[in-house]
Protein backbone atom coordinates (compact mmCIF):
# COMPACT_ATOMS: atom_id res chain seq x y z
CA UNK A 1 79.62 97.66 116.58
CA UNK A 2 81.33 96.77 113.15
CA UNK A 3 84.11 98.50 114.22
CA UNK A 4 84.28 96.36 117.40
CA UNK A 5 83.85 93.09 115.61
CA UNK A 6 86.52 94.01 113.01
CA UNK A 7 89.31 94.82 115.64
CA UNK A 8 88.09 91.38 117.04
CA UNK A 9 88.63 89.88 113.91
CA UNK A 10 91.56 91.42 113.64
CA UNK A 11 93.44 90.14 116.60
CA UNK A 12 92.00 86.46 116.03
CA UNK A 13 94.10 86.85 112.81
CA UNK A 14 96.78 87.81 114.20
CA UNK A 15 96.91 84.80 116.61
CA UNK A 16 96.33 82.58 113.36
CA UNK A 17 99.41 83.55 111.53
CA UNK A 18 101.10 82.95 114.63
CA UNK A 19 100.06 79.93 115.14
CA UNK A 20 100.37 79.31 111.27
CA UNK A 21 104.35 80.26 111.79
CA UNK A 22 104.68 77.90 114.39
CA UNK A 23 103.23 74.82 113.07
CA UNK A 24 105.07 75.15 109.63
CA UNK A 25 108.06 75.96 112.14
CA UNK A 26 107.67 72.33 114.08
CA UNK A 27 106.78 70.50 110.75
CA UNK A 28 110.00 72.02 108.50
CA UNK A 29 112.39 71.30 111.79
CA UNK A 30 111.19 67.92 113.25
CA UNK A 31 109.07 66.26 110.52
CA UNK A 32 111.19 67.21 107.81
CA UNK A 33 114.76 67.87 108.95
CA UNK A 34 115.12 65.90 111.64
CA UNK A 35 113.04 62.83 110.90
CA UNK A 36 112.72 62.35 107.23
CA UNK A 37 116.07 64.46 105.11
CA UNK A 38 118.86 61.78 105.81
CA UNK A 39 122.12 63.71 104.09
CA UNK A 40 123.61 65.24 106.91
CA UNK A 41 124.82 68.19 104.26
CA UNK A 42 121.50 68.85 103.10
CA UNK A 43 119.95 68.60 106.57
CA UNK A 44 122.36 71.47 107.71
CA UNK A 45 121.32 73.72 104.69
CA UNK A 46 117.69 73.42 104.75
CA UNK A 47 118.16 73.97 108.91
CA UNK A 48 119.96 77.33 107.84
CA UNK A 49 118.07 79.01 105.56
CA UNK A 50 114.99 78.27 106.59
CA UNK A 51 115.75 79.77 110.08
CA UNK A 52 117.24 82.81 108.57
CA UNK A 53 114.29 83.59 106.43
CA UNK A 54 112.01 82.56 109.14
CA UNK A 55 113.21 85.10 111.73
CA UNK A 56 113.38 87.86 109.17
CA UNK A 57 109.63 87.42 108.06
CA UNK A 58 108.59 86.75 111.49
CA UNK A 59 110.29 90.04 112.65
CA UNK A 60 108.93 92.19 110.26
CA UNK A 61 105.48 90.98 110.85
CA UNK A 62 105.92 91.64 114.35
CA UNK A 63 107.22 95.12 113.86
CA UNK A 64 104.44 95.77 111.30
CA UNK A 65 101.75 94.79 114.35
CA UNK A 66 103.36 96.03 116.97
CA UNK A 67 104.60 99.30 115.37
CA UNK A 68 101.91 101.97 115.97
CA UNK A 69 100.61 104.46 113.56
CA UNK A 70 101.86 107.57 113.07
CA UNK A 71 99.49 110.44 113.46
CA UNK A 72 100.12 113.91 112.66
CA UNK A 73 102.21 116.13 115.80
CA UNK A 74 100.25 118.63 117.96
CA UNK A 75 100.94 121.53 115.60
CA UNK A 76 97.97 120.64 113.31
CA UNK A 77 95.97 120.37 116.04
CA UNK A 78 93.10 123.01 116.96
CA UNK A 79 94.75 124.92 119.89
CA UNK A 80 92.04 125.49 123.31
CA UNK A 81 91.44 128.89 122.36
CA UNK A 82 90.60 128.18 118.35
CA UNK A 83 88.19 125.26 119.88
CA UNK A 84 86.66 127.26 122.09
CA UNK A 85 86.18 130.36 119.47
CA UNK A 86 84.68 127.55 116.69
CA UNK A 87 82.23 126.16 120.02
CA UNK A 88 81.28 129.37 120.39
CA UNK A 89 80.63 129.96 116.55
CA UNK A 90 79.73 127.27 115.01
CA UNK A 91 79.80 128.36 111.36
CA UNK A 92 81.75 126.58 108.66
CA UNK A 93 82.92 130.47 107.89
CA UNK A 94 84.81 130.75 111.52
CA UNK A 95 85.96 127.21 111.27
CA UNK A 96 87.74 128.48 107.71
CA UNK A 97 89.02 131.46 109.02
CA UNK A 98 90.86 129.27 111.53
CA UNK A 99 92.36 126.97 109.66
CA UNK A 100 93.45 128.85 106.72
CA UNK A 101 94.99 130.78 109.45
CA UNK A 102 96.70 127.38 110.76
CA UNK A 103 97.84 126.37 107.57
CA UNK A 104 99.71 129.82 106.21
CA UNK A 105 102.90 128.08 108.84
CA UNK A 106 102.27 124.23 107.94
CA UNK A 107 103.30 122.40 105.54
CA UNK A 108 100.20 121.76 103.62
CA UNK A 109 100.54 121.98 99.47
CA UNK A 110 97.50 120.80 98.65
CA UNK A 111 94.76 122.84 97.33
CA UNK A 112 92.04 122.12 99.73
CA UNK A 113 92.87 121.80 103.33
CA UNK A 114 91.35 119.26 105.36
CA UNK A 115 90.02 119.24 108.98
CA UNK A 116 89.01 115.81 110.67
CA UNK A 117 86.04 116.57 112.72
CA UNK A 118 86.85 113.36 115.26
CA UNK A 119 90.78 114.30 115.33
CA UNK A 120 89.97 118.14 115.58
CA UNK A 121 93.11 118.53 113.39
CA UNK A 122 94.06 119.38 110.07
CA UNK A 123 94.82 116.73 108.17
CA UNK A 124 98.66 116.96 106.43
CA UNK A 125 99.14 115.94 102.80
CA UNK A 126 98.40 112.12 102.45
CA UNK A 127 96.90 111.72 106.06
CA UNK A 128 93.56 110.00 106.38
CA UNK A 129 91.33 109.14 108.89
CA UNK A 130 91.19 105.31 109.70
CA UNK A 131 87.55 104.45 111.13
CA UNK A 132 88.23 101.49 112.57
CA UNK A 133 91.97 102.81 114.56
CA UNK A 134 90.00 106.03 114.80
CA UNK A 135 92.90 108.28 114.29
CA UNK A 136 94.19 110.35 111.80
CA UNK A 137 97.08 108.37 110.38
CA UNK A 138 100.44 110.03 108.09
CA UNK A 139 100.75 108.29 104.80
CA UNK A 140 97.64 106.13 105.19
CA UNK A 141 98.40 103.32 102.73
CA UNK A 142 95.16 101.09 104.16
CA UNK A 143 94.16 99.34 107.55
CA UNK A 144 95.04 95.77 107.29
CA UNK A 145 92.75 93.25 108.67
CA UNK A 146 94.86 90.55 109.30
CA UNK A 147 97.73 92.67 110.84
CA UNK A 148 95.03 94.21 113.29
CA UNK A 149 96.89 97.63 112.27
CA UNK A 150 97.16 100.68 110.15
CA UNK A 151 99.74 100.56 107.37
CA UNK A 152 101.30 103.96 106.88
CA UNK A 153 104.52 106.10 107.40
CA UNK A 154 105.81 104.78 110.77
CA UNK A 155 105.63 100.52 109.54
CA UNK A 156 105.08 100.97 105.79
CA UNK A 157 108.56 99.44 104.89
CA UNK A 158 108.09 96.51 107.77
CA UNK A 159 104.84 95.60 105.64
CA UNK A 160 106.95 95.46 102.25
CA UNK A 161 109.38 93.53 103.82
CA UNK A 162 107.18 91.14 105.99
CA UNK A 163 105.36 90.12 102.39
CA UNK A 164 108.66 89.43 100.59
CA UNK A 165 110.36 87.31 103.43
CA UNK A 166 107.08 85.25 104.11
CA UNK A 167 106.87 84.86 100.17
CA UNK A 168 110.66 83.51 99.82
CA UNK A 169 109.75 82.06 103.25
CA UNK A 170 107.03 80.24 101.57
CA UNK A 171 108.56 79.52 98.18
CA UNK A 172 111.74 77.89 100.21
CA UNK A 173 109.11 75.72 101.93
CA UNK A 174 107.32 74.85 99.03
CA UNK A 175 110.25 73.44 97.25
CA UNK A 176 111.84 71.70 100.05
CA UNK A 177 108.42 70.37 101.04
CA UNK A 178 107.99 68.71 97.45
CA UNK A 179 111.47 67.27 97.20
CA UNK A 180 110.20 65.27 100.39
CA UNK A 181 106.80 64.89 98.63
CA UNK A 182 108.87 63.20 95.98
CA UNK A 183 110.92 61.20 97.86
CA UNK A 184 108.07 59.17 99.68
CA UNK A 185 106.06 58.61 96.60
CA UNK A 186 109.22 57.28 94.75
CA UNK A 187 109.85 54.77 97.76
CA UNK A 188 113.41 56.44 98.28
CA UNK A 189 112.74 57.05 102.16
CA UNK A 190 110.13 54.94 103.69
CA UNK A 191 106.53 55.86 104.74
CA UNK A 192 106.43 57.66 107.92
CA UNK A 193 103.73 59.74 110.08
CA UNK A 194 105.46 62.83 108.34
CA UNK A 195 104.59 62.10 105.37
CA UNK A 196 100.90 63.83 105.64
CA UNK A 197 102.37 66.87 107.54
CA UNK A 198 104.62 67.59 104.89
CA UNK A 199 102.61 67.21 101.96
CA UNK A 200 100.13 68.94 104.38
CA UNK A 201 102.40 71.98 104.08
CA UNK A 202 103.60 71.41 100.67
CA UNK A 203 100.08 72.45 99.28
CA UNK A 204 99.63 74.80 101.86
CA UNK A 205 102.60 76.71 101.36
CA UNK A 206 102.14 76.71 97.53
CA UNK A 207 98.40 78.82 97.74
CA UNK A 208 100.27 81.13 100.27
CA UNK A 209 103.43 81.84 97.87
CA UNK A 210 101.14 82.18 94.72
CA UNK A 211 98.72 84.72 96.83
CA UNK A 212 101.97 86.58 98.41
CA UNK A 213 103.28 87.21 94.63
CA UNK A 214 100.77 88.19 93.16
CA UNK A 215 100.21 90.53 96.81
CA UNK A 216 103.69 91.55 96.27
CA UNK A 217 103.95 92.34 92.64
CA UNK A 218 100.69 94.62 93.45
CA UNK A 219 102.33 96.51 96.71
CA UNK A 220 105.86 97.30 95.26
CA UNK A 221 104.05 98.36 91.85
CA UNK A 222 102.98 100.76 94.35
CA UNK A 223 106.32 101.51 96.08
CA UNK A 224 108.34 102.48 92.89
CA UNK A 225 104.96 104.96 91.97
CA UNK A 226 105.73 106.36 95.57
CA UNK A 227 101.82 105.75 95.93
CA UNK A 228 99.83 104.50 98.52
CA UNK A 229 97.42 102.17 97.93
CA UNK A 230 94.62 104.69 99.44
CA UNK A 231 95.28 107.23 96.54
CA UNK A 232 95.70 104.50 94.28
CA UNK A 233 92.10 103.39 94.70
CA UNK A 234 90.83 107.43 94.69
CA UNK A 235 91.99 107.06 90.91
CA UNK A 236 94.35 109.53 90.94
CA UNK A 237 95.56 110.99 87.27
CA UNK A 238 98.74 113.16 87.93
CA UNK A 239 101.22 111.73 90.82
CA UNK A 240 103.14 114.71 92.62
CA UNK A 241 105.17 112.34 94.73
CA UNK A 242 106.71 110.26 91.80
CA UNK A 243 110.54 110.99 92.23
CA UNK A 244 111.84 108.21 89.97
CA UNK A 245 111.74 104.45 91.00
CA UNK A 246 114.91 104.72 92.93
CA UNK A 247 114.30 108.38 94.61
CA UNK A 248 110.94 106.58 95.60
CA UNK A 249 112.29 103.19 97.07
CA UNK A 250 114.76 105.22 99.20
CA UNK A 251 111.43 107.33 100.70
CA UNK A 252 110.71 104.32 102.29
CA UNK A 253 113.63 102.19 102.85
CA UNK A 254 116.28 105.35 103.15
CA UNK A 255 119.76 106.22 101.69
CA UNK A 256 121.71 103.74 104.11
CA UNK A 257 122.13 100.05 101.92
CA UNK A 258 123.17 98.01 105.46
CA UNK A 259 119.66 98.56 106.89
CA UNK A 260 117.28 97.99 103.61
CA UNK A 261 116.90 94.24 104.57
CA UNK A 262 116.63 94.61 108.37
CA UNK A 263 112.60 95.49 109.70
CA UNK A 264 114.66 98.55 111.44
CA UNK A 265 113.01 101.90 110.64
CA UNK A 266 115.27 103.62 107.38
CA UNK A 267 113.01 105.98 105.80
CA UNK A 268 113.34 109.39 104.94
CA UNK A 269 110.83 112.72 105.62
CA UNK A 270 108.55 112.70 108.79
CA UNK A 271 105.25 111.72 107.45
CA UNK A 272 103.86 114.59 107.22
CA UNK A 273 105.92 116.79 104.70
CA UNK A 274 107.04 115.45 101.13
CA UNK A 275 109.19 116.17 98.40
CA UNK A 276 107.32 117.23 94.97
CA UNK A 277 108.34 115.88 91.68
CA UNK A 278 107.90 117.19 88.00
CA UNK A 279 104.27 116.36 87.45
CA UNK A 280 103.58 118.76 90.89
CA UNK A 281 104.00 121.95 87.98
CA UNK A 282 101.40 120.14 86.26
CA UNK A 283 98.85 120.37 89.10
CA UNK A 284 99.45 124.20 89.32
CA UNK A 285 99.27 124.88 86.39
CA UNK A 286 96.04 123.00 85.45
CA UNK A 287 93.32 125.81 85.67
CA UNK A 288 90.11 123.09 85.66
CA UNK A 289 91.31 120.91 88.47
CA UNK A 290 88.46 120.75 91.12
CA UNK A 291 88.57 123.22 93.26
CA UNK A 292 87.03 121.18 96.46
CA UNK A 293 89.00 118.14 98.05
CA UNK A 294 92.28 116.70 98.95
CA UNK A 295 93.95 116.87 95.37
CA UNK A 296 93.50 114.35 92.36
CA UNK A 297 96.97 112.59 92.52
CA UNK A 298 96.35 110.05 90.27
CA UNK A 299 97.28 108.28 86.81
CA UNK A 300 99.54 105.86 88.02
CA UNK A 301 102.27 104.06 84.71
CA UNK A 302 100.93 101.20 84.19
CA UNK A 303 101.30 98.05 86.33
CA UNK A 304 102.94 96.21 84.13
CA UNK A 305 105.49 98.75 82.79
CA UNK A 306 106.26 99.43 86.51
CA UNK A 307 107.00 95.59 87.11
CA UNK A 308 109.32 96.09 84.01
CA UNK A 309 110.60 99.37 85.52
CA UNK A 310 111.66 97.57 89.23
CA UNK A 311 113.24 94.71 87.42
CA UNK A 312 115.48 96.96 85.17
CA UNK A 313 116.76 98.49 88.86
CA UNK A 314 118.34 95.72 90.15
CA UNK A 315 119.27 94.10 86.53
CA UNK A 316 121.06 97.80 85.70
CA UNK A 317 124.63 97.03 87.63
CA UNK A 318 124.89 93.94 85.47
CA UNK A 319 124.19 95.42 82.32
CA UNK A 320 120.95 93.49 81.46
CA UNK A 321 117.28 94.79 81.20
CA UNK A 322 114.36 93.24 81.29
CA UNK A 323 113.15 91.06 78.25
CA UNK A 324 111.92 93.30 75.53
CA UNK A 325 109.39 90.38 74.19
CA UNK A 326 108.02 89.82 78.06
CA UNK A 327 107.87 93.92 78.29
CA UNK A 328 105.74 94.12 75.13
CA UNK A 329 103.88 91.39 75.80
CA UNK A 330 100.14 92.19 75.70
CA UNK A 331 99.15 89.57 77.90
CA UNK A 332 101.54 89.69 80.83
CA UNK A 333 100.72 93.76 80.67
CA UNK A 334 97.23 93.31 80.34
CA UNK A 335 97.02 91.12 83.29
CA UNK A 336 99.11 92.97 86.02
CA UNK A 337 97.57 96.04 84.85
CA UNK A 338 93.70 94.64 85.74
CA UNK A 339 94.73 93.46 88.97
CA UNK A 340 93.95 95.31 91.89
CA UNK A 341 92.46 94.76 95.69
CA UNK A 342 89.79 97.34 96.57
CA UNK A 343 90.31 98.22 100.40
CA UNK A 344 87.79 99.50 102.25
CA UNK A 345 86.78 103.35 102.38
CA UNK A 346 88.59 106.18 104.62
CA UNK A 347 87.71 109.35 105.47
């Protein structure tokens, strides 16, 4: 039943956004543009970015619904005769006998393998089982209420993507939006029916941008880890899949630059098999990890160094690095570090 009402819930969100698009699209265009900006030069500019930005987060939110999840190929799956030999048998010995058996040709690097009893698979490194999708999905990151879909391997980047475009979508909006604020409560143009649409949207758009950068900073934190936010939340202390913060950004957005802005699937691996950093030595090589469950992947850099760490990237061709003062500041750190959203639990 709650799973029921949640995939209801999910696709009346959907339909909200939508329909959240579409009236800032008719207020921007008509009530702003057209009716109330009078500089033809300005008109024209706000007309152009705001449509480019507005396709581009409206097509990666569409390709992060309408993508499906991947799940893991038939090869981890129990063959007919294995099912019918664990029916027969139903001891957890038999059942391990199998799938040890299964896993000596997959690619499985874990310690403890795991076996989805709905699926009746084995579950690759980083799959989980999604109770409200009800399938095993590869690189779970979390099942996302309001896109009515799994985030994982197959729409990952589309989700990174959709949140920055809506936030510059939303931060372009803002701004514009308050220019016009400012120009009706200074008396430069005069009082018109738009005037409550647009400071409407003003206010509205300035909760969504602060909500989609603090969203943002959280899920790209993430991304340069090379973390999903699944593992994340298990509390993991050593990270096998930390490559670097530019090996890890091309895992999901892939080696090719003309396709890192476009929601047009770039990434590299096939969900299911990943490359190992350093720290995976460490794992081996600790003789008191637990020896039941998926592995403890955990103790993620801090949040704030990360933020830090992804800002230095894209500041490194110009020779500039991040504010040493902002980097050692206690309370910027401190507070990016303590925020986090709990999502909900996965087998």
């Amino acid at each position: 039943m709650m799973q029921c009402n949640l995939w209801t819930t999910g696709r009346i969100l959907v339909l909200f956004f939508i329909g959240l698009l579409c009236a800032c699209y008719y207020i921007f265009v008509v009530e702003l543009c057209i009716l109330t900006v009078e500089v033809l030069e300005a008109k024209v500019t706000f007309l152009v970015i705001f449509h480019l930005l507005y396709l581009l987060c409206l097509w990666s939110y569409l390709r992060t619904v309408m993508t499906p999840p991947a799940v893991p190929p038939a090869k981890f799956r129990l063959s007919e005769a294995d099912k019918q030999l664990y029916l027969s048998d139903e001891r957890l010995e038999v059942l391990q006998e199998i799938l040890d058996r299964m896993a000596k040709d997959l690619p499985i690097y874990t310690r403890e393998i795991s076996y989805c009893e709905k699926c009746q698979a084995l579950k690759p490194d980083r799959c989980h089982h999604c109770p409200i999708c009800d399938i095993c999905v590869l690189k779970l990151d979390h099942h996302c209420v309001f896109l009515n879909n799994c985030v994982g391997f197959s729409n990952y980047k589309f989700f990174l993507q959709c949140i920055m475009y809506a936030l510059l979508l939303c931060l372009f909006s803002c701004a514009v939006s308050l220019y016009c604020s400012i120009l009706f409560w200074t008396h430069r143009v005069p009082d018109t029916n738009s005037k409550i649409p647009i400071i409407g949207m003003f206010v509205v758009t300035a909760l969504f941008s602060l909500f989609l950068l603090l969203f943002a900073i959280a899920h790209f934190n993430l991304a340069i880890e090379n973390v999903t936010d699944r593992e994340y939340s298990d509390d993991i202390e050593i990270n096998p899949y930390d490559l670097g913060c530019s090996k890890n950004l091309r895992q999901v957005f892939g080696n090719e630059k003309r396709y890192w802005f476009l929601p047009i699937f770039s990434g590299l691996g096939d969900g299911y098999s990943f490359p190992m950093g350093d720290a995976a030595e460490d794992i081996e090589k600790n003789a008191e990890s637990p020896p039941l469950g998926r592995p403890i992947i955990a103790g993620i850099g801090s949040l704030g160094e990360n933020v830090c760490e992804f800002i230095d990237h894209f500041l490194q061709p110009l020779d500039l690095r991040f504010p040493s003062y902002l980097r050692d500041s206690g309370h910027l750190i401190h507070a990016l570090n303590n925020f986090h959203w709990k999502q909900g639990e996965y087998k």
